[in-house]
PDB file of N, CA and C in Angstrom:
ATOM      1  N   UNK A   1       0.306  -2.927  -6.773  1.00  0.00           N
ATOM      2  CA  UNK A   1       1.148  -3.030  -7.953  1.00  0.00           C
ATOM      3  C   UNK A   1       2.619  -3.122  -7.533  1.00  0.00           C
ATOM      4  N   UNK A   2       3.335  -2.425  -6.397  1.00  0.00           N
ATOM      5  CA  UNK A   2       3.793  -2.417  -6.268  1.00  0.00           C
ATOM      6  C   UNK A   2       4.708  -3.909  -5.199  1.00  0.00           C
ATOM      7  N   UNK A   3       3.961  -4.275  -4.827  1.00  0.00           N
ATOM      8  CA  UNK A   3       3.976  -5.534  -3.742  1.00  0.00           C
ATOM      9  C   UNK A   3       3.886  -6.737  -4.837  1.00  0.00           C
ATOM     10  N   UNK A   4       3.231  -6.311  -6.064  1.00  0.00           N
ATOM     11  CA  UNK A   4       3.545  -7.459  -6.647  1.00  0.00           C
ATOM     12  C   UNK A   4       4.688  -7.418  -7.522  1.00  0.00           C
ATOM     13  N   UNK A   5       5.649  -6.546  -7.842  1.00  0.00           N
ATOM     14  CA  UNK A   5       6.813  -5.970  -8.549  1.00  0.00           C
ATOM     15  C   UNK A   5       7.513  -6.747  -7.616  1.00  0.00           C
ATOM     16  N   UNK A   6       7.331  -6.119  -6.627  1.00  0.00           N
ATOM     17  CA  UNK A   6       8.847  -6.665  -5.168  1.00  0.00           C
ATOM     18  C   UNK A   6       8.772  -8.287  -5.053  1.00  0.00           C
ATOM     19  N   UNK A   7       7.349  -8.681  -5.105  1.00  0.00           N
ATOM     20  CA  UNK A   7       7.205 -10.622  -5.183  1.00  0.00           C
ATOM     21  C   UNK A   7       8.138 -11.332  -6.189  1.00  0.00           C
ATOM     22  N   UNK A   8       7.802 -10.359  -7.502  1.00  0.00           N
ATOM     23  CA  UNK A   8       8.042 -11.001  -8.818  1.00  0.00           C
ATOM     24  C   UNK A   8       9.888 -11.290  -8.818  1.00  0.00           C
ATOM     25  N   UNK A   9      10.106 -10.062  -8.201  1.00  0.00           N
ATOM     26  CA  UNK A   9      11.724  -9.450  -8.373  1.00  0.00           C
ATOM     27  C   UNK A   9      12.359 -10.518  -7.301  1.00  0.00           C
ATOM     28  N   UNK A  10      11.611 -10.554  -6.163  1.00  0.00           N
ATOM     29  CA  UNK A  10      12.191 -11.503  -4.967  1.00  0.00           C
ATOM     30  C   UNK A  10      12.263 -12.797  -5.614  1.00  0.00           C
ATOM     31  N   UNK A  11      11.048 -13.451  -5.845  1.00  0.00           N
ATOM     32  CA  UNK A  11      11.345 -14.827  -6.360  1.00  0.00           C
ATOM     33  C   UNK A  11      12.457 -15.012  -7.554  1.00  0.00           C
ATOM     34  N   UNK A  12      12.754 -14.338  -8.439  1.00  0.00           N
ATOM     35  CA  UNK A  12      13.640 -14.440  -9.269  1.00  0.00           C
ATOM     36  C   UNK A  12      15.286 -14.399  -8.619  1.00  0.00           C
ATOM     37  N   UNK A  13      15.621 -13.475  -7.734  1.00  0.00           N
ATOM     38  CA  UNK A  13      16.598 -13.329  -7.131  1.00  0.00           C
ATOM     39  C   UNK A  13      16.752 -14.877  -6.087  1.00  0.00           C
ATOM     40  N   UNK A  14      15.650 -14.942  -5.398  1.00  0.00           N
ATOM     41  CA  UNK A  14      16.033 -16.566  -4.485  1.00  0.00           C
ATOM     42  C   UNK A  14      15.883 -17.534  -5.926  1.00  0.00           C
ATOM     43  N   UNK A  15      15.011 -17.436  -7.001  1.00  0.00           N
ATOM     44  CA  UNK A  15      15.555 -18.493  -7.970  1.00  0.00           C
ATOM     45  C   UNK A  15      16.399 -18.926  -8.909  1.00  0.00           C
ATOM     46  N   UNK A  16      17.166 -17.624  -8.687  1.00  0.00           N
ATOM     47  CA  UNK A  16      18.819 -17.536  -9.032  1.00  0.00           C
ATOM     48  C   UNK A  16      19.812 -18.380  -8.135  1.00  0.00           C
ATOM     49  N   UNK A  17      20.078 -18.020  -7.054  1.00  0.00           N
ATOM     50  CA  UNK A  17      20.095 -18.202  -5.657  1.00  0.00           C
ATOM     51  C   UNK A  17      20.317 -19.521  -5.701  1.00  0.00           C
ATOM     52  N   UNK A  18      18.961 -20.170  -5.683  1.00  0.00           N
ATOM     53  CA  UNK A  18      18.462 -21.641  -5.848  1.00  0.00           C
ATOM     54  C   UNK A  18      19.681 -22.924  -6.915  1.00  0.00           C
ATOM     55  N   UNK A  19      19.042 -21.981  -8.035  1.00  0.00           N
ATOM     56  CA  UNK A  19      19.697 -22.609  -9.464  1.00  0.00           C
ATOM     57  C   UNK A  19      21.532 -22.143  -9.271  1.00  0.00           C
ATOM     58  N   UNK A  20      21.721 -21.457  -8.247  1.00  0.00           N
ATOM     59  CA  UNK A  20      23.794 -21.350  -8.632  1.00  0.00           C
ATOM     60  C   UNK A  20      24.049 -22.531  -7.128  1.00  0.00           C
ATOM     61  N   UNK A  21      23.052 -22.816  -6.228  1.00  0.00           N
ATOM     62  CA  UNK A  21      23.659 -23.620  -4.986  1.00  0.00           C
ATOM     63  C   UNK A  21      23.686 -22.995  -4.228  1.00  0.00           C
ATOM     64  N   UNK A  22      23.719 -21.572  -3.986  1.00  0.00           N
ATOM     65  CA  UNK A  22      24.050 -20.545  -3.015  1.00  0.00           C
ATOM     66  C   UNK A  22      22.956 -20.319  -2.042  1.00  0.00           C
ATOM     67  N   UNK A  23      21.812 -21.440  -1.757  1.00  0.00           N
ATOM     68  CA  UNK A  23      20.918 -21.350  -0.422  1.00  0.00           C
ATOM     69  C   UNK A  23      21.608 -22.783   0.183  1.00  0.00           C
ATOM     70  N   UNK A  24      21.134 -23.000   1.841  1.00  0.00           N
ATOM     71  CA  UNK A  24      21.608 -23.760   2.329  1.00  0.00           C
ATOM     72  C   UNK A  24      21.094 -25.051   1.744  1.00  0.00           C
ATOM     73  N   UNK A  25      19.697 -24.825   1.656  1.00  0.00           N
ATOM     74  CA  UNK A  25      18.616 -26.323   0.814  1.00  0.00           C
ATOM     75  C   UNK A  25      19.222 -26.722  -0.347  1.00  0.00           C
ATOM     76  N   UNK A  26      19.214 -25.879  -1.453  1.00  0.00           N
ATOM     77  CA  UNK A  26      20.167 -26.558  -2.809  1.00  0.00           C
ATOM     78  C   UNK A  26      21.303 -26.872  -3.107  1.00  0.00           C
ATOM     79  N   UNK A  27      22.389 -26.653  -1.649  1.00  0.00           N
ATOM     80  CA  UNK A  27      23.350 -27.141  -1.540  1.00  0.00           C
ATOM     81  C   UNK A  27      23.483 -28.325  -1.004  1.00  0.00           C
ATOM     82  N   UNK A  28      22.460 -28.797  -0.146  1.00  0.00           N
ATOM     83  CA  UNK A  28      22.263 -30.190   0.115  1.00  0.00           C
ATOM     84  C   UNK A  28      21.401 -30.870  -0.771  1.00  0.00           C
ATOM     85  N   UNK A  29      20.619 -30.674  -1.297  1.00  0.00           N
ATOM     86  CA  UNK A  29      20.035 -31.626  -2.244  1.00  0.00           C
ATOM     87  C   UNK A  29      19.947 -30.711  -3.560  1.00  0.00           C
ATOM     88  N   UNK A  30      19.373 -31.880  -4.422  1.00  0.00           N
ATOM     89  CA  UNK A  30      19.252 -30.867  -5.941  1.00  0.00           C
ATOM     90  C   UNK A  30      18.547 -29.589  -5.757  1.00  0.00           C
ATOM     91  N   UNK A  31      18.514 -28.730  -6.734  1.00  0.00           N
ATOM     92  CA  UNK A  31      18.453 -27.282  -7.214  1.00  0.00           C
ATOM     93  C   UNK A  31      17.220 -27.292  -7.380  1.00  0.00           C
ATOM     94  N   UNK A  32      16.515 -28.463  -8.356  1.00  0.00           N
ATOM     95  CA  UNK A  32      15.308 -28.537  -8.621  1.00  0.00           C
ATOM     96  C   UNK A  32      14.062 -28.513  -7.773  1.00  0.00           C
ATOM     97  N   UNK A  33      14.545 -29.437  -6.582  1.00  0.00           N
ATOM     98  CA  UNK A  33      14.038 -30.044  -5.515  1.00  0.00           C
ATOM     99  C   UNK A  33      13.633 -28.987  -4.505  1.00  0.00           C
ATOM    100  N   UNK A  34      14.798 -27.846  -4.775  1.00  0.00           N
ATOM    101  CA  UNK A  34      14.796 -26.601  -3.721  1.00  0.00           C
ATOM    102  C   UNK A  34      13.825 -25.571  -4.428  1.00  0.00           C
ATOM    103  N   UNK A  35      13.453 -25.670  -5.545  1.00  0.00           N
ATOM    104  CA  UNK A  35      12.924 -24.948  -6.196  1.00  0.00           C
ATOM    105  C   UNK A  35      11.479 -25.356  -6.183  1.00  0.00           C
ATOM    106  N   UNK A  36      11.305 -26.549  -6.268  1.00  0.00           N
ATOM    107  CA  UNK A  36       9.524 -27.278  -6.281  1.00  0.00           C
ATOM    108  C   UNK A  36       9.409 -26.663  -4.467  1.00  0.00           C
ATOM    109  N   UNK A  37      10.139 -27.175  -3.805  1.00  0.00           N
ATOM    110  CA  UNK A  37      10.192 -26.476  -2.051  1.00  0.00           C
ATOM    111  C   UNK A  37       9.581 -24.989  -1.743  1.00  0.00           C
ATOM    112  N   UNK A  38       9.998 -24.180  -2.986  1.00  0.00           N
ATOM    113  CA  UNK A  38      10.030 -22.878  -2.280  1.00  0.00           C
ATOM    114  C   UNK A  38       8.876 -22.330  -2.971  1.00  0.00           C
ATOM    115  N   UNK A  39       8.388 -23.467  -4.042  1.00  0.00           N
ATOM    116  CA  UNK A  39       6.607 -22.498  -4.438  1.00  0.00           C
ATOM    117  C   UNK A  39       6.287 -23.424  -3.867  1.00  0.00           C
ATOM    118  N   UNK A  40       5.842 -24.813  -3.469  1.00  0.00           N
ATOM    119  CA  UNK A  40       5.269 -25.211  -2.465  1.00  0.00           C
ATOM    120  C   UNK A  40       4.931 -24.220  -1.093  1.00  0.00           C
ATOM    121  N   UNK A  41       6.178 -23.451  -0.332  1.00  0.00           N
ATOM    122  CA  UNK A  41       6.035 -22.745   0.615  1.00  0.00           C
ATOM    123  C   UNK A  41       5.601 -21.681   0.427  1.00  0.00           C
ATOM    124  N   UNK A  42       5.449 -20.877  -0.640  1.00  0.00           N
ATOM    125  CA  UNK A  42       4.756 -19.789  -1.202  1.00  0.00           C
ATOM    126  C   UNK A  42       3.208 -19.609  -1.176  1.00  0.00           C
ATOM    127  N   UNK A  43       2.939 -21.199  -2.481  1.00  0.00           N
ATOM    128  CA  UNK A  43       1.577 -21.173  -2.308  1.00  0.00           C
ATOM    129  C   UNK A  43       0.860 -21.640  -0.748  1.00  0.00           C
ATOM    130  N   UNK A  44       1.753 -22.306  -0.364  1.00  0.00           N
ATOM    131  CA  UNK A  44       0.726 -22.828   1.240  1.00  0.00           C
ATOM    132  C   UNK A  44       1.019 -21.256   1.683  1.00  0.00           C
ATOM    133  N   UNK A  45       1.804 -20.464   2.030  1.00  0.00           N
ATOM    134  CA  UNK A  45       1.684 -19.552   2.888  1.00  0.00           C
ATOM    135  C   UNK A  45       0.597 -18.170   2.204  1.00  0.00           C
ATOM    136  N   UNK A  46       0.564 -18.376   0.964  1.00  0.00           N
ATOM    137  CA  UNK A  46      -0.373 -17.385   0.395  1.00  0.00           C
ATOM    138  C   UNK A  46      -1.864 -18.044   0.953  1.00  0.00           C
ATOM    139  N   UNK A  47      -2.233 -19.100   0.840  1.00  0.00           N
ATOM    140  CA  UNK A  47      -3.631 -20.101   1.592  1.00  0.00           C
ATOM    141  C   UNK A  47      -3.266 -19.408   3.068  1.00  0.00           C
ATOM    142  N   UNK A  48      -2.835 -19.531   3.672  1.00  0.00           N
ATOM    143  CA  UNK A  48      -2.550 -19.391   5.049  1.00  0.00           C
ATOM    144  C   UNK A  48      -3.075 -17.566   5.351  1.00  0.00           C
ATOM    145  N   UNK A  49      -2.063 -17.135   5.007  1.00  0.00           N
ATOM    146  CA  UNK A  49      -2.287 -15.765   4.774  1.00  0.00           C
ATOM    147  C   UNK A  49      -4.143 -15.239   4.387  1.00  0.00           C
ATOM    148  N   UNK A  50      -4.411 -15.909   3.153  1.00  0.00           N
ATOM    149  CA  UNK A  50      -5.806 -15.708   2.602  1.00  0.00           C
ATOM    150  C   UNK A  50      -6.879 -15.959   3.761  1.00  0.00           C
ATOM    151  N   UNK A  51      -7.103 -16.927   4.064  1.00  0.00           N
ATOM    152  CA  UNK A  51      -7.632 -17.145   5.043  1.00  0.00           C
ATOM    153  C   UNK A  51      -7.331 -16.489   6.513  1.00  0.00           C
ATOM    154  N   UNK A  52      -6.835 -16.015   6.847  1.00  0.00           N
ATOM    155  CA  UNK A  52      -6.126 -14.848   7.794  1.00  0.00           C
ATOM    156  C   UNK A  52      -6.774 -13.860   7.761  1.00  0.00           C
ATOM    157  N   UNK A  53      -6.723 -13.318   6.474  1.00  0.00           N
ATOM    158  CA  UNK A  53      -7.524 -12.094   5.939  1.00  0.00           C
ATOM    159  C   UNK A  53      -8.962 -12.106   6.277  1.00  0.00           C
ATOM    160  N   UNK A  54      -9.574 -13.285   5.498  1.00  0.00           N
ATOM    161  CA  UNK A  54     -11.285 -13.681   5.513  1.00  0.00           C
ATOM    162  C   UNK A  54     -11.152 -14.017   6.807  1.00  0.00           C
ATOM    163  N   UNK A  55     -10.820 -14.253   7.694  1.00  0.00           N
ATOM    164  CA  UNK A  55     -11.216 -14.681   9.297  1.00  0.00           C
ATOM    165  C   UNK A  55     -11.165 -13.111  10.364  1.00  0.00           C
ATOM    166  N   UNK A  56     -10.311 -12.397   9.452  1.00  0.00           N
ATOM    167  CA  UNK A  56     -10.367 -10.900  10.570  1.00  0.00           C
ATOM    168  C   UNK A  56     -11.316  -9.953   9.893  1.00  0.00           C
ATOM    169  N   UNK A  57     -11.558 -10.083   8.296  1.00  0.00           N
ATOM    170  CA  UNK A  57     -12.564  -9.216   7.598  1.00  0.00           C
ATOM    171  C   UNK A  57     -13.488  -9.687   7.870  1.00  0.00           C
ATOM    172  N   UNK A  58     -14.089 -10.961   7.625  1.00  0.00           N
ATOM    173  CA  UNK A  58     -15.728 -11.416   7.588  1.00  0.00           C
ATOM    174  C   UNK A  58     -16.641 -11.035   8.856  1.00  0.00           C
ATOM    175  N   UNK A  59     -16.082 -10.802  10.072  1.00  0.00           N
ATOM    176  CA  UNK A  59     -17.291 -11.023  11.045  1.00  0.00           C
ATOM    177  C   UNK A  59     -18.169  -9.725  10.818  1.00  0.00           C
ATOM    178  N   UNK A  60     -17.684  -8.765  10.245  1.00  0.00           N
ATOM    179  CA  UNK A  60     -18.594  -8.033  10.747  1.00  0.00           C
ATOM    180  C   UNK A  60     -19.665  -7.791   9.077  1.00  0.00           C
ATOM    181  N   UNK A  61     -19.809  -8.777   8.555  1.00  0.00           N
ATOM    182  CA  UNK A  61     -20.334  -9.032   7.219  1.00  0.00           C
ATOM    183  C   UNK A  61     -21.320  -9.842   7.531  1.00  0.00           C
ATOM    184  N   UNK A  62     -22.644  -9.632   6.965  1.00  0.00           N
ATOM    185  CA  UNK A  62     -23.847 -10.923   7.747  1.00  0.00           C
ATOM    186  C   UNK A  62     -23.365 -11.998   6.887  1.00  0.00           C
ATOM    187  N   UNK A  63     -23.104 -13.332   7.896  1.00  0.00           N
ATOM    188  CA  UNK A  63     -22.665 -14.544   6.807  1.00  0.00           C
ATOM    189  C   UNK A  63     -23.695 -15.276   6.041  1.00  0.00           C
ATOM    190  N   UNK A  64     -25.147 -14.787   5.761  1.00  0.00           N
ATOM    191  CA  UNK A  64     -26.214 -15.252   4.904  1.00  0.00           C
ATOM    192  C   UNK A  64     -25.892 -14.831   3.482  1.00  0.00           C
ATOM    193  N   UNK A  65     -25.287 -13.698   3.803  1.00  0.00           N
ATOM    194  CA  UNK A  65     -25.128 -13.018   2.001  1.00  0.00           C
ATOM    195  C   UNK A  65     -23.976 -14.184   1.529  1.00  0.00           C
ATOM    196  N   UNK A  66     -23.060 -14.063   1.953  1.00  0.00           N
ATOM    197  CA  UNK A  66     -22.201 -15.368   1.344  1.00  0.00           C
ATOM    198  C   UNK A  66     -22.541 -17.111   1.847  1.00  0.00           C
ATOM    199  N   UNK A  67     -23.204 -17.269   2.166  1.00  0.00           N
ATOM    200  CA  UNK A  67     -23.804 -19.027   2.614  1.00  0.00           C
ATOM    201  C   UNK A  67     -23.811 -19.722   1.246  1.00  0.00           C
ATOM    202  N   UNK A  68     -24.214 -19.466  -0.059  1.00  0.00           N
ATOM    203  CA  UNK A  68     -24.686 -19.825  -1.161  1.00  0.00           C
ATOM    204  C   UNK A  68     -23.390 -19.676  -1.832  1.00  0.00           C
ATOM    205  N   UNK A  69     -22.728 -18.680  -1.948  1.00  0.00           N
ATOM    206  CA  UNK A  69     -21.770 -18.585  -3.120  1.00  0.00           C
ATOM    207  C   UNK A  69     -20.249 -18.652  -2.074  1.00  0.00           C
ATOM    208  N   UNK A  70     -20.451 -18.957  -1.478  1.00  0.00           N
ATOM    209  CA  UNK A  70     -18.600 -19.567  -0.805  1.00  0.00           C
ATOM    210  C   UNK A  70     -19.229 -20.164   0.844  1.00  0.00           C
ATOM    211  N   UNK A  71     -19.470 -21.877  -0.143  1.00  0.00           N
ATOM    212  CA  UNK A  71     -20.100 -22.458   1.681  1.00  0.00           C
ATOM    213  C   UNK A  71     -18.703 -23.015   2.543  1.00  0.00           C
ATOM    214  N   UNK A  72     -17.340 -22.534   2.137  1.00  0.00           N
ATOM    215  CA  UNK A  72     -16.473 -23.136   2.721  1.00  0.00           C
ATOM    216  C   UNK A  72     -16.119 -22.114   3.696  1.00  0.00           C
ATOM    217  N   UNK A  73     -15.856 -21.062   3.319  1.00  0.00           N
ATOM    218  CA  UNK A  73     -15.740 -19.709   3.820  1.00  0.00           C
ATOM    219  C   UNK A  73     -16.895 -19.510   4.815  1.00  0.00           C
ATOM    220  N   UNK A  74     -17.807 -19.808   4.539  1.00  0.00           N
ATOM    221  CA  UNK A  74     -19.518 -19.684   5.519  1.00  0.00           C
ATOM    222  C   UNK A  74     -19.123 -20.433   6.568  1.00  0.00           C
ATOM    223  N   UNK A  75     -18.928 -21.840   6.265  1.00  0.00           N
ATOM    224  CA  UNK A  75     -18.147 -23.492   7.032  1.00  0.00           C
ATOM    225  C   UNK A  75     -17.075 -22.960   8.491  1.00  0.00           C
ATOM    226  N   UNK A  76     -15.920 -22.525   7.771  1.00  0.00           N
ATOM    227  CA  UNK A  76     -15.215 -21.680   8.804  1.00  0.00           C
ATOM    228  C   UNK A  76     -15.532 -20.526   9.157  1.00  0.00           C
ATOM    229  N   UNK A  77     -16.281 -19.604   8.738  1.00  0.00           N
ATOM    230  CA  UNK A  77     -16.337 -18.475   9.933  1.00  0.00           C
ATOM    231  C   UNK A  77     -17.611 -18.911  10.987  1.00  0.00           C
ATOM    232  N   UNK A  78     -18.501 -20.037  10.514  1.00  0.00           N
ATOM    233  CA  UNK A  78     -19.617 -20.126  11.875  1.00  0.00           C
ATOM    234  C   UNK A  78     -18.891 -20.789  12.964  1.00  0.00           C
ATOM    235  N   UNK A  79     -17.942 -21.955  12.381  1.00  0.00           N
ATOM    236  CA  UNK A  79     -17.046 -22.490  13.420  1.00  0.00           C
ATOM    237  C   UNK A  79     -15.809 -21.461  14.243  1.00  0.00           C
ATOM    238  N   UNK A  80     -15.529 -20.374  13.385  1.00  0.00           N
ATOM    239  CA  UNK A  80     -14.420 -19.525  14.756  1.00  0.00           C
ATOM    240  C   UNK A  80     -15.195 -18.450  14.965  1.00  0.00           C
ATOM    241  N   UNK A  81     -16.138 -17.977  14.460  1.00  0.00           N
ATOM    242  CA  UNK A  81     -17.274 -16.788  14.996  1.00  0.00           C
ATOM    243  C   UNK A  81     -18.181 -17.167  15.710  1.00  0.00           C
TER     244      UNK A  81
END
């Protein structure tokens, strides 16, 4: 609850930030542009992250119980396990 308070509060403060010019990116190009940029980099790094997680949690989980209901997740852990 709390980690998601500090997310919510952070992004608003860099999307202030963003929208006055005051990062180096929206001072070179539009505001908008810096702004589609920085949830672009959010959501890829939340994917990144997620998968991070499921690659250090799963091994010690038999991967038959999940084969059927997440074959992508099944897909990558037989290939790095």
């Amino acid at each position: 609850v709390i980690s998601v308070g500090l997310l919510i509060f952070s992004v608003v403060i860099v999307s202030a930030l963003i929208f006055d010019e005051q990062t180096s990116l929206s001072s070179d190009v539009h505001p908008a542009l810096a702004f589609v940029a920085m949830w672009l980099a959010l959501i890829w790094l939340s994917m990144v992250e997620g998968s991070q997680a499921s690659l250090v949690g799963l091994p010690p989980v038999d991967r038959e119980l999940y084969k059927e209901s997440h074959p992508i997740a099944y897909k990558i852990c037989a290939r790095s396990h």
